[in-house]
N, C-alpha and C. Protein backbone atom coordinates (compact mmCIF):
# COMPACT_ATOMS: atom_id res chain seq x y z
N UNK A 1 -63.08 30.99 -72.47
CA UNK A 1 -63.30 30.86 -71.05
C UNK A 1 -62.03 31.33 -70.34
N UNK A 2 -62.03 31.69 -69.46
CA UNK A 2 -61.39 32.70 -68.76
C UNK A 2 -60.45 32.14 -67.63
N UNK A 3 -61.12 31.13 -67.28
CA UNK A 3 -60.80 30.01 -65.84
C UNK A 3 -61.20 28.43 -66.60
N UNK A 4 -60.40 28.01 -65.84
CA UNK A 4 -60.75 26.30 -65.91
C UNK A 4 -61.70 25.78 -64.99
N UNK A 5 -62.58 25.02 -65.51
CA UNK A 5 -63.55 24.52 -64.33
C UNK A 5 -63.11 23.14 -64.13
N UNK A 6 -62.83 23.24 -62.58
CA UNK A 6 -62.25 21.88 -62.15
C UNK A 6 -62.53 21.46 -61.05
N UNK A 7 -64.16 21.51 -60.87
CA UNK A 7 -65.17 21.42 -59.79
C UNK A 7 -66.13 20.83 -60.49
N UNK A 8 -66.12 19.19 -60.26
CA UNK A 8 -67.18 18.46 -60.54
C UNK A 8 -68.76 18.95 -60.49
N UNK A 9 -68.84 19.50 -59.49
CA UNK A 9 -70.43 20.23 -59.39
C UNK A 9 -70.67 21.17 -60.40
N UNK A 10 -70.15 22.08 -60.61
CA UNK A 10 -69.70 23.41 -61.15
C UNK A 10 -69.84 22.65 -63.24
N UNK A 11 -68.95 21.33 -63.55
CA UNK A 11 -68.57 20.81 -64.52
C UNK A 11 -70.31 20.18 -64.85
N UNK A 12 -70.67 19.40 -64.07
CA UNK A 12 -71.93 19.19 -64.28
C UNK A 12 -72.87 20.20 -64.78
N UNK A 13 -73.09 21.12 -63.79
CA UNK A 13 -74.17 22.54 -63.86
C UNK A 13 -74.13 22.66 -65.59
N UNK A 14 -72.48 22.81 -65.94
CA UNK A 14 -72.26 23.81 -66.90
C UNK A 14 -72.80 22.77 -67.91
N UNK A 15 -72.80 21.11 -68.15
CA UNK A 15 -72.57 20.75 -69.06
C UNK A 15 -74.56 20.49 -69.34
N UNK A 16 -74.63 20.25 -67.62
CA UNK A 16 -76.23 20.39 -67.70
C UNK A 16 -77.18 21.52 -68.65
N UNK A 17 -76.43 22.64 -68.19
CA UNK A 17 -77.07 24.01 -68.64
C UNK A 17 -76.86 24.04 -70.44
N UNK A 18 -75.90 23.61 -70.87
CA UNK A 18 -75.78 23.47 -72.35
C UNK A 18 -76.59 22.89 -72.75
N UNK A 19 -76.78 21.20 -72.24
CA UNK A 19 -77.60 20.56 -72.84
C UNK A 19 -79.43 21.30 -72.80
N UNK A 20 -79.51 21.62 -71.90
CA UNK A 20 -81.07 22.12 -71.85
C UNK A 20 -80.89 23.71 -72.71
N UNK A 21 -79.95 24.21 -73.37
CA UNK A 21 -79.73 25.00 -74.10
C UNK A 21 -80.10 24.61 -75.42
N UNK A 22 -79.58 23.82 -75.72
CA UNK A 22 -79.30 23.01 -77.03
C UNK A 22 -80.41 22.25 -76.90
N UNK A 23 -81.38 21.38 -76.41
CA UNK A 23 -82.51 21.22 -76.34
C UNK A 23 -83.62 22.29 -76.86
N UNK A 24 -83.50 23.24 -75.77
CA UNK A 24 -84.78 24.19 -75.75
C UNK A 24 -84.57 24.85 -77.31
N UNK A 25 -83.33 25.57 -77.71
CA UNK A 25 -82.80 25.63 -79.01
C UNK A 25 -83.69 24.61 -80.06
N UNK A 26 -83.38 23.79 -79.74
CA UNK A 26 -84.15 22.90 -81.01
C UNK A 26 -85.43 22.70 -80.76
N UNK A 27 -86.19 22.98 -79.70
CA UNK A 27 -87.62 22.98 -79.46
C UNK A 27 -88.28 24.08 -79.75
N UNK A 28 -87.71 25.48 -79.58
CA UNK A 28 -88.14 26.13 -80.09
C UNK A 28 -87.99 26.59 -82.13
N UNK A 29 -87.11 26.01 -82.13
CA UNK A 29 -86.76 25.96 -83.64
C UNK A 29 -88.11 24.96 -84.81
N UNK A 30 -87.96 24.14 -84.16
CA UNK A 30 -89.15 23.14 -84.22
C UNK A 30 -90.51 24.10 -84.49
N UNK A 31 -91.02 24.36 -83.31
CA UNK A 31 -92.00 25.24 -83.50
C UNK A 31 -92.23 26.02 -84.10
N UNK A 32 -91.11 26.94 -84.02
CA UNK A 32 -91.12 28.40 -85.53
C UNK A 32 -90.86 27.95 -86.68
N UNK A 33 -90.44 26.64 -87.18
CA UNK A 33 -90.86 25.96 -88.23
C UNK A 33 -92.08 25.67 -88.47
N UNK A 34 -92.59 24.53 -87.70
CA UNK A 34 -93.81 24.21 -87.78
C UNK A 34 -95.01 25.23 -88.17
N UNK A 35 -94.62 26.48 -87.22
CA UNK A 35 -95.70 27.96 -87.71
C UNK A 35 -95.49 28.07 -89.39
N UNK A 36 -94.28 28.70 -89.30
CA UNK A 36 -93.78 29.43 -90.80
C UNK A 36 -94.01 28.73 -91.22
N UNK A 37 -94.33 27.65 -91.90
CA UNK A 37 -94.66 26.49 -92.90
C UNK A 37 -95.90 26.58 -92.97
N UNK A 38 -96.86 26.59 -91.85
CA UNK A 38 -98.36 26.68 -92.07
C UNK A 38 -98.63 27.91 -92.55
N UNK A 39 -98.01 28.94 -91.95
CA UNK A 39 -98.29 30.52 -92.97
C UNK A 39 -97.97 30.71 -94.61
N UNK A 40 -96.73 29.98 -94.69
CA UNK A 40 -96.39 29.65 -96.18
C UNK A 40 -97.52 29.23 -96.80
N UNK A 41 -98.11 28.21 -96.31
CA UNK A 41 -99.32 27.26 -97.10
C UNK A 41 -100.60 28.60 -97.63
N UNK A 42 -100.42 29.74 -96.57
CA UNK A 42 -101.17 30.67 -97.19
C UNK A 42 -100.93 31.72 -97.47
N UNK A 43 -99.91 32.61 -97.51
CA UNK A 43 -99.38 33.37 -97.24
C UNK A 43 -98.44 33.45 -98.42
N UNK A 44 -98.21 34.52 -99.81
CA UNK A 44 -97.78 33.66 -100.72
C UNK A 44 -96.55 35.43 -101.40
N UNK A 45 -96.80 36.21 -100.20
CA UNK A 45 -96.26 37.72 -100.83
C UNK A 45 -94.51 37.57 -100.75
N UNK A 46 -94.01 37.86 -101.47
CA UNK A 46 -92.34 38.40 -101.77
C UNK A 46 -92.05 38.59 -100.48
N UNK A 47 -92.78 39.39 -99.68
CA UNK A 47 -91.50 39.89 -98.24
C UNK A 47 -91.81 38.42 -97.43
N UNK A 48 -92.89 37.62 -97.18
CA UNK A 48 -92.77 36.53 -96.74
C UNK A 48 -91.91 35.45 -97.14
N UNK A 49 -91.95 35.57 -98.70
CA UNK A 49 -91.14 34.67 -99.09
C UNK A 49 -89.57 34.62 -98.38
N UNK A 50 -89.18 36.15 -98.64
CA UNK A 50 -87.74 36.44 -98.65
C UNK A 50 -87.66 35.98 -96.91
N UNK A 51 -88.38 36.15 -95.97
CA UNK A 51 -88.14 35.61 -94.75
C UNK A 51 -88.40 34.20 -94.57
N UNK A 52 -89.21 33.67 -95.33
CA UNK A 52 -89.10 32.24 -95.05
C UNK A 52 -87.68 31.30 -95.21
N UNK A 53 -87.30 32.31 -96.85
CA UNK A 53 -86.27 31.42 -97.44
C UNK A 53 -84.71 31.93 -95.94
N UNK A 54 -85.16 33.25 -95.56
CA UNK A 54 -83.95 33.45 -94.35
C UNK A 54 -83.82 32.64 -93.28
N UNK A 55 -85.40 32.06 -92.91
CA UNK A 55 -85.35 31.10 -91.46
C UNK A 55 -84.95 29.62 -92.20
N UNK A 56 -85.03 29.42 -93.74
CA UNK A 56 -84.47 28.18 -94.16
C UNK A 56 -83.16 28.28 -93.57
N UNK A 57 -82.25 29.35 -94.51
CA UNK A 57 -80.77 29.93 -93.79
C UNK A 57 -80.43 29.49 -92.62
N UNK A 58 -81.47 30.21 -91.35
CA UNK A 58 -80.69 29.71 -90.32
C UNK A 58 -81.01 28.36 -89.35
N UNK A 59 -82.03 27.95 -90.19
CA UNK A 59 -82.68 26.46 -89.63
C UNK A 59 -81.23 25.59 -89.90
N UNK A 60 -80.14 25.99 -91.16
CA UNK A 60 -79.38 25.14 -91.48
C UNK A 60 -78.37 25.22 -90.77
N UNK A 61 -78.00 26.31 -90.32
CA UNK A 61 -77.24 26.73 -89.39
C UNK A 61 -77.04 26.22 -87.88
N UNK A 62 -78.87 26.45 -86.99
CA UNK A 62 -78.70 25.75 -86.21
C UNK A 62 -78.46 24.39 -85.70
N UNK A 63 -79.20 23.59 -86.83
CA UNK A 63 -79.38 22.46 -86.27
C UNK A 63 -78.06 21.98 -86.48
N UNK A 64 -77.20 22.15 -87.27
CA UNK A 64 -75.95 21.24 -86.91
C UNK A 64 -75.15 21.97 -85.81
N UNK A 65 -75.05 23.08 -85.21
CA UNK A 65 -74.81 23.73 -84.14
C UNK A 65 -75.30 23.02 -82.73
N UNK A 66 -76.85 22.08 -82.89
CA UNK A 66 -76.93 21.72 -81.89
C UNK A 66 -76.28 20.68 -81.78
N UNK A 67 -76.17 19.58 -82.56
CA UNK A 67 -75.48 18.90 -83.17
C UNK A 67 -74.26 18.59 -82.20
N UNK A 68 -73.57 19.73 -82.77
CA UNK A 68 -71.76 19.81 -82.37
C UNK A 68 -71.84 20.20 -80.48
N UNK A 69 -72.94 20.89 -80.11
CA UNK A 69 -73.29 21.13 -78.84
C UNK A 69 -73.23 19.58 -78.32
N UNK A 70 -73.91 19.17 -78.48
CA UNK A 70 -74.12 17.74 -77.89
C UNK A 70 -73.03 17.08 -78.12
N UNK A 71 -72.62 17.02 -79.34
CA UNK A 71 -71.32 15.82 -79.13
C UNK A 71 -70.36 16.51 -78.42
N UNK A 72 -70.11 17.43 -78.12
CA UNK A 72 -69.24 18.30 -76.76
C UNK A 72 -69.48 17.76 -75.82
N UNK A 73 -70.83 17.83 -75.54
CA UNK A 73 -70.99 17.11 -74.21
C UNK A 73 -70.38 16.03 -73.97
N UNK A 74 -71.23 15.23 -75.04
CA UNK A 74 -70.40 13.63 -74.95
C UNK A 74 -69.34 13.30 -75.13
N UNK A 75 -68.88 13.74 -75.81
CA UNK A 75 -67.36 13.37 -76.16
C UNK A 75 -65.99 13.86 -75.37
N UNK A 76 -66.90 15.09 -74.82
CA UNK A 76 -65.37 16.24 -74.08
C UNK A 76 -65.69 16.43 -72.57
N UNK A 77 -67.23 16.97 -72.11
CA UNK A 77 -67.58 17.33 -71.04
C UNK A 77 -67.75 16.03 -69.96
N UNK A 78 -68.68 14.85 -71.17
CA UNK A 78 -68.75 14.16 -69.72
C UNK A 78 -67.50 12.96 -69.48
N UNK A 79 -66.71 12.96 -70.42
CA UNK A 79 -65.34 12.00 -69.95
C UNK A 79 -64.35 12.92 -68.59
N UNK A 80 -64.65 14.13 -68.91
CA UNK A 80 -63.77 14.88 -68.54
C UNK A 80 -64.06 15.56 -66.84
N UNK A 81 -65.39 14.84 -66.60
CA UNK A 81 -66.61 14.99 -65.58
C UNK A 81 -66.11 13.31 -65.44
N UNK A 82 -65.88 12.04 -65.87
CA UNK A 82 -65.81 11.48 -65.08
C UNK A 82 -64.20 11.06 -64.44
N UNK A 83 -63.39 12.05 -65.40
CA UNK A 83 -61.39 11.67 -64.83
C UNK A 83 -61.94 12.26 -63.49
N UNK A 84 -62.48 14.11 -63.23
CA UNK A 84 -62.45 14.52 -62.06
C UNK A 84 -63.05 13.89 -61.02
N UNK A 85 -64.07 13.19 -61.06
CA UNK A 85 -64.58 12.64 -60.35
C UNK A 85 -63.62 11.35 -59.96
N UNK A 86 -63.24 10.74 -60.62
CA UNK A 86 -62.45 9.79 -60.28
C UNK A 86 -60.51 10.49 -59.69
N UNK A 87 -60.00 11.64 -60.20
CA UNK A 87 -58.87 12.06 -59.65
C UNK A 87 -59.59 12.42 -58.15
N UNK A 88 -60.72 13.35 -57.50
CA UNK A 88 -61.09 13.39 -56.23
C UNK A 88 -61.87 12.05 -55.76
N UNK A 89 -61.54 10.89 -56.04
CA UNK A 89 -61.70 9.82 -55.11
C UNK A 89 -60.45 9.04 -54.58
N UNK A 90 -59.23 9.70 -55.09
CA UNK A 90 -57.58 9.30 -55.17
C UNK A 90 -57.28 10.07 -53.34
């Protein structure tokens, strides 16, 4: 990041916009699981395979990605959302 954000509104938006990132991320992940698994059940050729076992790959990938997204939030964004809020009531 390029600039510091040190505008409570601005700090919110951003931490807002992650979280519904990292949400929708895992909702749609969800789903393209849920598919690929039912196609697996019929679907039984080598090039399917080799893509199923790839979305295993990055199923593992994401989900602890969302993971670490969220505890950002919590742990860094919104303490750090409530000092500013509390240094502009000084």
């Amino acid at each position: 990041m390029s600039q510091i954000i040190n505008d409570v509104e601005s700090l919110k938006k951003f931490r807002n916009d992650l979280c519904n990132t990292s949400e929708d991320l895992l909702d749609q992940l969800k789903k393209t699981d849920s598919s690929i698994e039912s196609v697996a059940e019929k679907w039984k050729d080598s090039q399917f395979q080799k893509f199923h076992e790839g979305f295993k790959d990055d199923k593992d990938l994401i989900q602890p990605l969302c993971k670490q997204i969220n505890e950002f939030e919590n742990d860094v964004l919104y303490p750090l959302e409530k000092i500013l809020r509390k240094y502009l009531e000084l």
